[in-house]
PDB file of N, CA and C in Angstrom:
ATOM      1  N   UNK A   1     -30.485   3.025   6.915  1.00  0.00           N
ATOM      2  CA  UNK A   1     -30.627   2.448   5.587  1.00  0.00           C
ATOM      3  C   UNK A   1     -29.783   1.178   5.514  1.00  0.00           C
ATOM      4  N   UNK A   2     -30.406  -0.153   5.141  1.00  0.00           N
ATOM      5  CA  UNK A   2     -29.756  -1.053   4.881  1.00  0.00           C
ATOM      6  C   UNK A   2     -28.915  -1.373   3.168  1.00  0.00           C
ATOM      7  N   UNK A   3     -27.690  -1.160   3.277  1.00  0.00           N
ATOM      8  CA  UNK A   3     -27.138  -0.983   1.833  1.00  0.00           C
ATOM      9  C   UNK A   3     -26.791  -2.344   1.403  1.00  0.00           C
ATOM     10  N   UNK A   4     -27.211  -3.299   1.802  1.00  0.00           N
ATOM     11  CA  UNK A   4     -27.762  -4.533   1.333  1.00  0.00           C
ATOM     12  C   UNK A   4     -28.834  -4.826   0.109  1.00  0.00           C
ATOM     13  N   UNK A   5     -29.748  -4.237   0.665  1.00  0.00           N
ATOM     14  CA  UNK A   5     -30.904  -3.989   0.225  1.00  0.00           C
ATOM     15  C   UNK A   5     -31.072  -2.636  -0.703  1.00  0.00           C
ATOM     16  N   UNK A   6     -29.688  -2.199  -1.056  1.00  0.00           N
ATOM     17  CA  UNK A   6     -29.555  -0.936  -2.086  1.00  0.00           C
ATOM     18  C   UNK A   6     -28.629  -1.135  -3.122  1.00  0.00           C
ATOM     19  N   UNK A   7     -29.017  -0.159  -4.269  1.00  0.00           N
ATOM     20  CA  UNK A   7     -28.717  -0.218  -5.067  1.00  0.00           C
ATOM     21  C   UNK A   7     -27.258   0.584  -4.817  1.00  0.00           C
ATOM     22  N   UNK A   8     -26.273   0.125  -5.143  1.00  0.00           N
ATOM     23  CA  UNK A   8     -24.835   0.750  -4.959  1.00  0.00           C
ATOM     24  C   UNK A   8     -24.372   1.694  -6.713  1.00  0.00           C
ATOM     25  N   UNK A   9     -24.876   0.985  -7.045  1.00  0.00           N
ATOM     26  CA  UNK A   9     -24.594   1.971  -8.709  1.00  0.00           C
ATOM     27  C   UNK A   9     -24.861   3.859  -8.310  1.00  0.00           C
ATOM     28  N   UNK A  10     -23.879   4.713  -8.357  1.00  0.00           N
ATOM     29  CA  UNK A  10     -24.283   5.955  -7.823  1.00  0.00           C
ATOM     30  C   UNK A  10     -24.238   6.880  -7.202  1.00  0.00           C
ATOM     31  N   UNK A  11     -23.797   5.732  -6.100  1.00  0.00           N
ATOM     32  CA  UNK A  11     -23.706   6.067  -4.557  1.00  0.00           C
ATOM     33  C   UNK A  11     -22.260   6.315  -4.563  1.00  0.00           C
ATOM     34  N   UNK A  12     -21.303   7.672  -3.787  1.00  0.00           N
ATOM     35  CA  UNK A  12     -20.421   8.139  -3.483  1.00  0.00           C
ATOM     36  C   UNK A  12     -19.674   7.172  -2.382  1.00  0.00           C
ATOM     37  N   UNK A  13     -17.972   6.947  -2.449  1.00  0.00           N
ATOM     38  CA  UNK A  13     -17.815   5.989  -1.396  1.00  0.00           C
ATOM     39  C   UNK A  13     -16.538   5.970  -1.462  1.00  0.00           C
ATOM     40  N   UNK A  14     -15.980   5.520   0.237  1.00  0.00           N
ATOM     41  CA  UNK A  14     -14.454   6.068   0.073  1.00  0.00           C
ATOM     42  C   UNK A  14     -13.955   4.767   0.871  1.00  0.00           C
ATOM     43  N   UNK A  15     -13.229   4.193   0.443  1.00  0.00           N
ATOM     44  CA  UNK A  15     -12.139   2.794   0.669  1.00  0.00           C
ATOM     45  C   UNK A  15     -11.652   3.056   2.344  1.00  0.00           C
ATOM     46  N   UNK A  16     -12.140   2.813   3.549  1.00  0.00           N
ATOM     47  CA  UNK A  16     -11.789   3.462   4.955  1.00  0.00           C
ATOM     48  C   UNK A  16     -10.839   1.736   5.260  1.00  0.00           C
ATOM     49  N   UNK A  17     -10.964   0.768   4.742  1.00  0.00           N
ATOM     50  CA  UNK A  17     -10.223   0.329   5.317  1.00  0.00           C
ATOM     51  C   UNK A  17      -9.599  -1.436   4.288  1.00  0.00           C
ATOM     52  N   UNK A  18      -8.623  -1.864   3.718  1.00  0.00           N
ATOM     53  CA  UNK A  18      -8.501  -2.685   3.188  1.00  0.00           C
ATOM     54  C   UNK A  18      -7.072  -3.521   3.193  1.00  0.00           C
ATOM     55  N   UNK A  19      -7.179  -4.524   2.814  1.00  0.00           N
ATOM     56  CA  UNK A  19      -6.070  -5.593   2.974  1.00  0.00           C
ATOM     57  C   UNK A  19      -5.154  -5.277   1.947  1.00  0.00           C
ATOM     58  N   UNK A  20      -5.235  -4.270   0.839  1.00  0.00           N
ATOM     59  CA  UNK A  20      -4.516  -3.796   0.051  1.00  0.00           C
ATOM     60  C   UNK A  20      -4.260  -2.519   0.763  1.00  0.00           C
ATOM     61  N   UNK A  21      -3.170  -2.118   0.598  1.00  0.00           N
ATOM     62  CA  UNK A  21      -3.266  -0.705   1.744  1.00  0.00           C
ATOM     63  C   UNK A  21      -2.973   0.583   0.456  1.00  0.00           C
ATOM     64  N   UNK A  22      -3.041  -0.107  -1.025  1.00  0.00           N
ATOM     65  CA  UNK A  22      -2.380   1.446  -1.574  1.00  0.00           C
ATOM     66  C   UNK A  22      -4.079   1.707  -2.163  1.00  0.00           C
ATOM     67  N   UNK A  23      -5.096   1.252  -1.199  1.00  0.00           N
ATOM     68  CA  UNK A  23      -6.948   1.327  -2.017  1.00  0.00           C
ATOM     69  C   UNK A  23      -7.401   2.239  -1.302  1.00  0.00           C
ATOM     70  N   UNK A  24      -6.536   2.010   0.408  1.00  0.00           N
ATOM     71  CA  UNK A  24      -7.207   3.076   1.736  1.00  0.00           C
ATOM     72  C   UNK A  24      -7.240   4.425   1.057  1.00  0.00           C
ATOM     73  N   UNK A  25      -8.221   4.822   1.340  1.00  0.00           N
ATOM     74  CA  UNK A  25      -8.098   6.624   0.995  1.00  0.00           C
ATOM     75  C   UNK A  25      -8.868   6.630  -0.294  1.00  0.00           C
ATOM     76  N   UNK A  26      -9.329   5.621  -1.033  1.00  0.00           N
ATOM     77  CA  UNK A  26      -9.578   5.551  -2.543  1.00  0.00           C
ATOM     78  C   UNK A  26     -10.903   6.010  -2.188  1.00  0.00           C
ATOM     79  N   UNK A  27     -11.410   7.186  -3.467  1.00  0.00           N
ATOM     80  CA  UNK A  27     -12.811   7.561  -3.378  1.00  0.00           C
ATOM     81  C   UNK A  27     -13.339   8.042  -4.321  1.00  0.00           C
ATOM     82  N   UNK A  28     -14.664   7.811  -4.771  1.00  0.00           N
ATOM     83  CA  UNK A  28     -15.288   8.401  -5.893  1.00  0.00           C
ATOM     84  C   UNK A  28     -16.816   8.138  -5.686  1.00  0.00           C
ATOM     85  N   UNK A  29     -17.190   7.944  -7.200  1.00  0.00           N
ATOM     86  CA  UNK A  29     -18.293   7.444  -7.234  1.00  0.00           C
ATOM     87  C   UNK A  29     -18.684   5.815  -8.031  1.00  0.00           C
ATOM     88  N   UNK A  30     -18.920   5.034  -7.101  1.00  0.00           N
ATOM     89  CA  UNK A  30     -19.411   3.621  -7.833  1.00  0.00           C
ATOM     90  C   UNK A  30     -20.451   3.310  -9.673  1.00  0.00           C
ATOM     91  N   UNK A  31     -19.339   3.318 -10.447  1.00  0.00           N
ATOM     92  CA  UNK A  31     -20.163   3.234 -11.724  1.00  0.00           C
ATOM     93  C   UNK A  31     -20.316   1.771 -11.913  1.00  0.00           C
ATOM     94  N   UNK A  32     -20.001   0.289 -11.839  1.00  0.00           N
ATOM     95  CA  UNK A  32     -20.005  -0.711 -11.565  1.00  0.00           C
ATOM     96  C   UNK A  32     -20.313  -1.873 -10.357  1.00  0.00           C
ATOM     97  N   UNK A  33     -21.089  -2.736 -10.520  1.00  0.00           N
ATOM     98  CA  UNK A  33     -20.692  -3.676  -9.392  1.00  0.00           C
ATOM     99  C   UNK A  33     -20.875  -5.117 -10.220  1.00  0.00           C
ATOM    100  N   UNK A  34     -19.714  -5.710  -9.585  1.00  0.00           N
ATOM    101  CA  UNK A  34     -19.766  -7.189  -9.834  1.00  0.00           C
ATOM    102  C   UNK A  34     -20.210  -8.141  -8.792  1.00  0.00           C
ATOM    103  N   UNK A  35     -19.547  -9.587  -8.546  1.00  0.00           N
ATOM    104  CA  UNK A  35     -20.284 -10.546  -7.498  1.00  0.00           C
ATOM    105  C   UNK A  35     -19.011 -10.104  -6.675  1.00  0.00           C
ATOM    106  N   UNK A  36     -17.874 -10.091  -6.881  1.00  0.00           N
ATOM    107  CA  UNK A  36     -16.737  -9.675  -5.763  1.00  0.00           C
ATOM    108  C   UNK A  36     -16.213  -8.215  -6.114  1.00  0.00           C
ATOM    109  N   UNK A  37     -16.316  -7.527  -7.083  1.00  0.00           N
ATOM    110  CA  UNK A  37     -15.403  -6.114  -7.019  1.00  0.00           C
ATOM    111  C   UNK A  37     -16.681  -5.003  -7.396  1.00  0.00           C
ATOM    112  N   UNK A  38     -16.455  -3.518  -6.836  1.00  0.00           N
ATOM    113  CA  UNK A  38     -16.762  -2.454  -7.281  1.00  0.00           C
ATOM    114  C   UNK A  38     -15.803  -1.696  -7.795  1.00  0.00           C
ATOM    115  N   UNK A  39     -16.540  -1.262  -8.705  1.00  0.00           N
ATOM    116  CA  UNK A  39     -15.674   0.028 -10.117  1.00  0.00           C
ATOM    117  C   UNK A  39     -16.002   1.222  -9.619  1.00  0.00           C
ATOM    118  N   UNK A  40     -15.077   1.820  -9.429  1.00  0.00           N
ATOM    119  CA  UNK A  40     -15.446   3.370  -8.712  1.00  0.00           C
ATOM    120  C   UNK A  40     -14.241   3.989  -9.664  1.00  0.00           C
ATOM    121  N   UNK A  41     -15.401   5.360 -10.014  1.00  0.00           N
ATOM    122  CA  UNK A  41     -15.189   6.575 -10.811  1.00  0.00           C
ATOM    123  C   UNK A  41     -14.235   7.174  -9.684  1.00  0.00           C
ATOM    124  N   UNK A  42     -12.573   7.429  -9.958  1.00  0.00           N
ATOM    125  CA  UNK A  42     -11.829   8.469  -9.012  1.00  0.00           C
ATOM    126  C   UNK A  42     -11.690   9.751 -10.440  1.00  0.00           C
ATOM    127  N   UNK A  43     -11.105  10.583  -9.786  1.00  0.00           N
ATOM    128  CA  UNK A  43     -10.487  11.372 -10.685  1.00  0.00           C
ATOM    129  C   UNK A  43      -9.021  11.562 -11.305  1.00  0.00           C
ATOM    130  N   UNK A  44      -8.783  10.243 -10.742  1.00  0.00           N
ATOM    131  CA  UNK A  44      -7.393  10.034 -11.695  1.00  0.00           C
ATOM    132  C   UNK A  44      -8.029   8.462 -12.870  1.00  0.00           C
ATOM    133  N   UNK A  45      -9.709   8.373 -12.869  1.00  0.00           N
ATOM    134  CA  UNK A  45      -9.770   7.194 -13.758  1.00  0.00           C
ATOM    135  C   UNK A  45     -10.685   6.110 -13.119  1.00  0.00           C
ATOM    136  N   UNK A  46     -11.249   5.415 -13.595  1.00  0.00           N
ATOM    137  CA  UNK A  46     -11.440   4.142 -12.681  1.00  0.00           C
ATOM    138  C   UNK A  46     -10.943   3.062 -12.113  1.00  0.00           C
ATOM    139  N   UNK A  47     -11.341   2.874 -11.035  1.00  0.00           N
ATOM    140  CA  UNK A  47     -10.443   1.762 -10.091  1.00  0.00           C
ATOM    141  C   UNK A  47     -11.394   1.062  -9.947  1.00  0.00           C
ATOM    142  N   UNK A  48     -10.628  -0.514  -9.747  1.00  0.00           N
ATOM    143  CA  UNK A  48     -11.608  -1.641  -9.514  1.00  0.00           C
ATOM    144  C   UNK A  48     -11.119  -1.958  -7.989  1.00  0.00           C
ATOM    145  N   UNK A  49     -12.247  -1.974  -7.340  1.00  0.00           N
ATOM    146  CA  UNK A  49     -12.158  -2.410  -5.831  1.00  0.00           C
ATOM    147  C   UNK A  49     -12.352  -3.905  -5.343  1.00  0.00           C
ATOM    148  N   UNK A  50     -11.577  -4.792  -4.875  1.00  0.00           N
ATOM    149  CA  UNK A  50     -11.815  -5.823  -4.768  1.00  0.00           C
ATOM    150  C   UNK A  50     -13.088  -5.857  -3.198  1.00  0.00           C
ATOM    151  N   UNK A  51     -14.618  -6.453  -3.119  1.00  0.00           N
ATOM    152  CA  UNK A  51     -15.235  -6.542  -1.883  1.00  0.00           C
ATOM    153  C   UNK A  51     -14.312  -7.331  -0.736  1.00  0.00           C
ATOM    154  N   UNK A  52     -14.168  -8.442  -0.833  1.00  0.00           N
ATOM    155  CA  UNK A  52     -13.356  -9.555   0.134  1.00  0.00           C
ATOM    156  C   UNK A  52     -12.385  -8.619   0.685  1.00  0.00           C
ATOM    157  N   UNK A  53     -12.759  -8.192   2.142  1.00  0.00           N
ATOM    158  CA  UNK A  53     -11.284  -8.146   2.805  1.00  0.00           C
ATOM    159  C   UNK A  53     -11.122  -6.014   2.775  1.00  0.00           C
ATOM    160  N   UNK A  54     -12.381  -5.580   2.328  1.00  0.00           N
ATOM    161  CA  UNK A  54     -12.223  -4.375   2.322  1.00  0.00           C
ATOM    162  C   UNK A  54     -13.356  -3.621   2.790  1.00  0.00           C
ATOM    163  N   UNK A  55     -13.530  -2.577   3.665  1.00  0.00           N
ATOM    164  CA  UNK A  55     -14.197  -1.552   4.470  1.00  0.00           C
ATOM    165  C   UNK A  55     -14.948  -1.021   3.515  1.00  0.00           C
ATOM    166  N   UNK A  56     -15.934  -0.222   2.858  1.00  0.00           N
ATOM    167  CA  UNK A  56     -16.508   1.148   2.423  1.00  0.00           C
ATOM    168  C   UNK A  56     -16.872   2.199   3.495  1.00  0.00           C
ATOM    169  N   UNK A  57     -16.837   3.139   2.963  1.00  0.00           N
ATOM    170  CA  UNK A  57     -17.967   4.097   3.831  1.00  0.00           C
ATOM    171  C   UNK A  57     -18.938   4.742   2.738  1.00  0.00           C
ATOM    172  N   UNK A  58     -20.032   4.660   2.554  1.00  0.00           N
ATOM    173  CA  UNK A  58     -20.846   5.261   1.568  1.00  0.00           C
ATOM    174  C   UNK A  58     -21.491   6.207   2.004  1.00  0.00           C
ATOM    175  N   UNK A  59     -21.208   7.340   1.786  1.00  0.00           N
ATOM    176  CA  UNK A  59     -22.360   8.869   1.531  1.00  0.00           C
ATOM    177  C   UNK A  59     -23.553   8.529   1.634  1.00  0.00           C
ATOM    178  N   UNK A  60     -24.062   7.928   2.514  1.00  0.00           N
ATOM    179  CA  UNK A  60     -25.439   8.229   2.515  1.00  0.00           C
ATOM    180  C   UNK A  60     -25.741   8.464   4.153  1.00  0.00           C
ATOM    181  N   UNK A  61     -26.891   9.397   4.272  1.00  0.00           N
ATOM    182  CA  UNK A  61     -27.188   9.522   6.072  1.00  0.00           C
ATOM    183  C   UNK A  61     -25.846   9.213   6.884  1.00  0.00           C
ATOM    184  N   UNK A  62     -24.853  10.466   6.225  1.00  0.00           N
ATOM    185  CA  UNK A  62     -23.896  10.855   7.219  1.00  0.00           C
ATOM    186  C   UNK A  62     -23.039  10.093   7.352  1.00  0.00           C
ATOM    187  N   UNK A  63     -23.246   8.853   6.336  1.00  0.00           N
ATOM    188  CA  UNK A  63     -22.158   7.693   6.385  1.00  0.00           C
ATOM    189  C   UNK A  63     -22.156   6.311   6.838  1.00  0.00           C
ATOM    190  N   UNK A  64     -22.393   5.641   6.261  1.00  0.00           N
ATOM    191  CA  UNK A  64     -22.153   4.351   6.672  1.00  0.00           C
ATOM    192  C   UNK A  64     -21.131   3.235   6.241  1.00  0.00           C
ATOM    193  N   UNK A  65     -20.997   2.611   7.312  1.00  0.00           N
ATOM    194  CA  UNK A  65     -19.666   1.974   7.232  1.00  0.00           C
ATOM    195  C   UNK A  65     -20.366   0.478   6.546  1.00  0.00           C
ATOM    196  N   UNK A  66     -19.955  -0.182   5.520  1.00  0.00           N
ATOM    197  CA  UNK A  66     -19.918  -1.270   5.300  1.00  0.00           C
ATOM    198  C   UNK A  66     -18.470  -2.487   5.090  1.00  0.00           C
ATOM    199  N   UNK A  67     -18.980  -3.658   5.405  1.00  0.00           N
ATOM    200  CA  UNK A  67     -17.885  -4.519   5.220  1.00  0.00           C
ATOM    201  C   UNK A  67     -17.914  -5.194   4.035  1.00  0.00           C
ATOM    202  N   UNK A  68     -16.996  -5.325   2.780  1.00  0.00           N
ATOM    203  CA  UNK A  68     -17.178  -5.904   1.647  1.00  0.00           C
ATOM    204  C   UNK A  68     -17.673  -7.375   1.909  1.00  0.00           C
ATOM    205  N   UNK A  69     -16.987  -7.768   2.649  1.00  0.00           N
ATOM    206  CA  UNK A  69     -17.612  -9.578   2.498  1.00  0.00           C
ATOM    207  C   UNK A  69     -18.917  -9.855   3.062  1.00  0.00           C
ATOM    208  N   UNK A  70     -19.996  -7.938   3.976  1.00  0.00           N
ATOM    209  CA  UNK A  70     -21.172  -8.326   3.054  1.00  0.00           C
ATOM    210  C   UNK A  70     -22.293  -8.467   2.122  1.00  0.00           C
ATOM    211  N   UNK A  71     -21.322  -7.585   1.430  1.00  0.00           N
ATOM    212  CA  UNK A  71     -21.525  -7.302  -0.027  1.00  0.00           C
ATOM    213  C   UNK A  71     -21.794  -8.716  -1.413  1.00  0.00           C
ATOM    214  N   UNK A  72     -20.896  -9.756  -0.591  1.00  0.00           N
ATOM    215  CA  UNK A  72     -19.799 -10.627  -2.146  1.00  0.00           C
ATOM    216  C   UNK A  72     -21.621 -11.346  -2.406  1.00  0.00           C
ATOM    217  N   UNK A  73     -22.496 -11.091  -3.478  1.00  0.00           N
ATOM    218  CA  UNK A  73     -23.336 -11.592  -3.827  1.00  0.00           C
ATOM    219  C   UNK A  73     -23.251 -10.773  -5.373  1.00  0.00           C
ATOM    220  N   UNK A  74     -24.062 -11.269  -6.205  1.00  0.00           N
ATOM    221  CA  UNK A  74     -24.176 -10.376  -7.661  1.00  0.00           C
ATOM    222  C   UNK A  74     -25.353  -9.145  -7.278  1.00  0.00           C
ATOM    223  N   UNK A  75     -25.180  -7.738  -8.131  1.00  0.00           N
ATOM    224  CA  UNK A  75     -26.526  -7.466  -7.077  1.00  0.00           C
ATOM    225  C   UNK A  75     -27.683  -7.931  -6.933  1.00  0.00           C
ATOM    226  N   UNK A  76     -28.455  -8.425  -8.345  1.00  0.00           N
ATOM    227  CA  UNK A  76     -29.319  -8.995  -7.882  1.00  0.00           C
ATOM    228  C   UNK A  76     -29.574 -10.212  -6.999  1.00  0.00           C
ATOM    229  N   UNK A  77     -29.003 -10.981  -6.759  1.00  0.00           N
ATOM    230  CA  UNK A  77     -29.340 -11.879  -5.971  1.00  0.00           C
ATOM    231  C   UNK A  77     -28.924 -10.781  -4.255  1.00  0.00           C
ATOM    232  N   UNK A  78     -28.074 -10.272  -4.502  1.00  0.00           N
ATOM    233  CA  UNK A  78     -28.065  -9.615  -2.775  1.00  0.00           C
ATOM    234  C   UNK A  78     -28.873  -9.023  -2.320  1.00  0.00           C
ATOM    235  N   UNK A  79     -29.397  -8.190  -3.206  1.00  0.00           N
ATOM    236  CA  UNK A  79     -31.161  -7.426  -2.796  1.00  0.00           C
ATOM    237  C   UNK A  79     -32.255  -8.370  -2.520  1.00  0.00           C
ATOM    238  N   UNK A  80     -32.515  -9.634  -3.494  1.00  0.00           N
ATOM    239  CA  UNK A  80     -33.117 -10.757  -3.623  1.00  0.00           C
ATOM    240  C   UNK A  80     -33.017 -10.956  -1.633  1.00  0.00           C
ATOM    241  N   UNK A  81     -31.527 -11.576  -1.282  1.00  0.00           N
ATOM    242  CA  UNK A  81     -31.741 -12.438  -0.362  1.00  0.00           C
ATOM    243  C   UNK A  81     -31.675 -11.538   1.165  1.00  0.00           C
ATOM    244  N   UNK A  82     -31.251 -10.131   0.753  1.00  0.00           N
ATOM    245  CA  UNK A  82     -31.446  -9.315   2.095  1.00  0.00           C
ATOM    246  C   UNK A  82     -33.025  -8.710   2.398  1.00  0.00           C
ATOM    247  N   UNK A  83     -34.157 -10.056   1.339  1.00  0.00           N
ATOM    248  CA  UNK A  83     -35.313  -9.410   1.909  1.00  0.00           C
ATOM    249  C   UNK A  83     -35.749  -9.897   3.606  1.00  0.00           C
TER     250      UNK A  83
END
């Protein structure tokens, strides 16, 4: 699955690697996306994730690893241009 080409609103996802180090380990579920940050539902609240400079792994088919910077688009235009 290309998560380019997906909708991230939903989708379960855990912070595996970032230039902020107190985000590593951060996990929930994505209720937001902007052109540079995702809002993820934890259970201590929501956290805003900066993309630039930070890892995901998203719950889907066992996991996939994404890199935020290539994410940094608004979503629509990122679905738009990962046709």
């Amino acid at each position: 699955m290309n998560l380019r080409k997906h909708e991230l609103i939903g989708l379960p996802v855990v912070v595996s690697a970032s230039s902020d180090a107190s985000l590593v380990g951060l996990g929930g579920v994505v209720v937001d996306e902007t052109r540079n940050t995702l809002r993820v539902a934890t259970p201590k609240g929501e956290k805003t994730v900066p993309k630039h400079g930070t890892q995901f792994t998203f719950d889907v088919q066992g996991g996939q690893r994404v890199a935020g910077d290539d994410l940094l688009f608004r979503p629509e235009d990122r679905i738009k241009k990962a046709r």
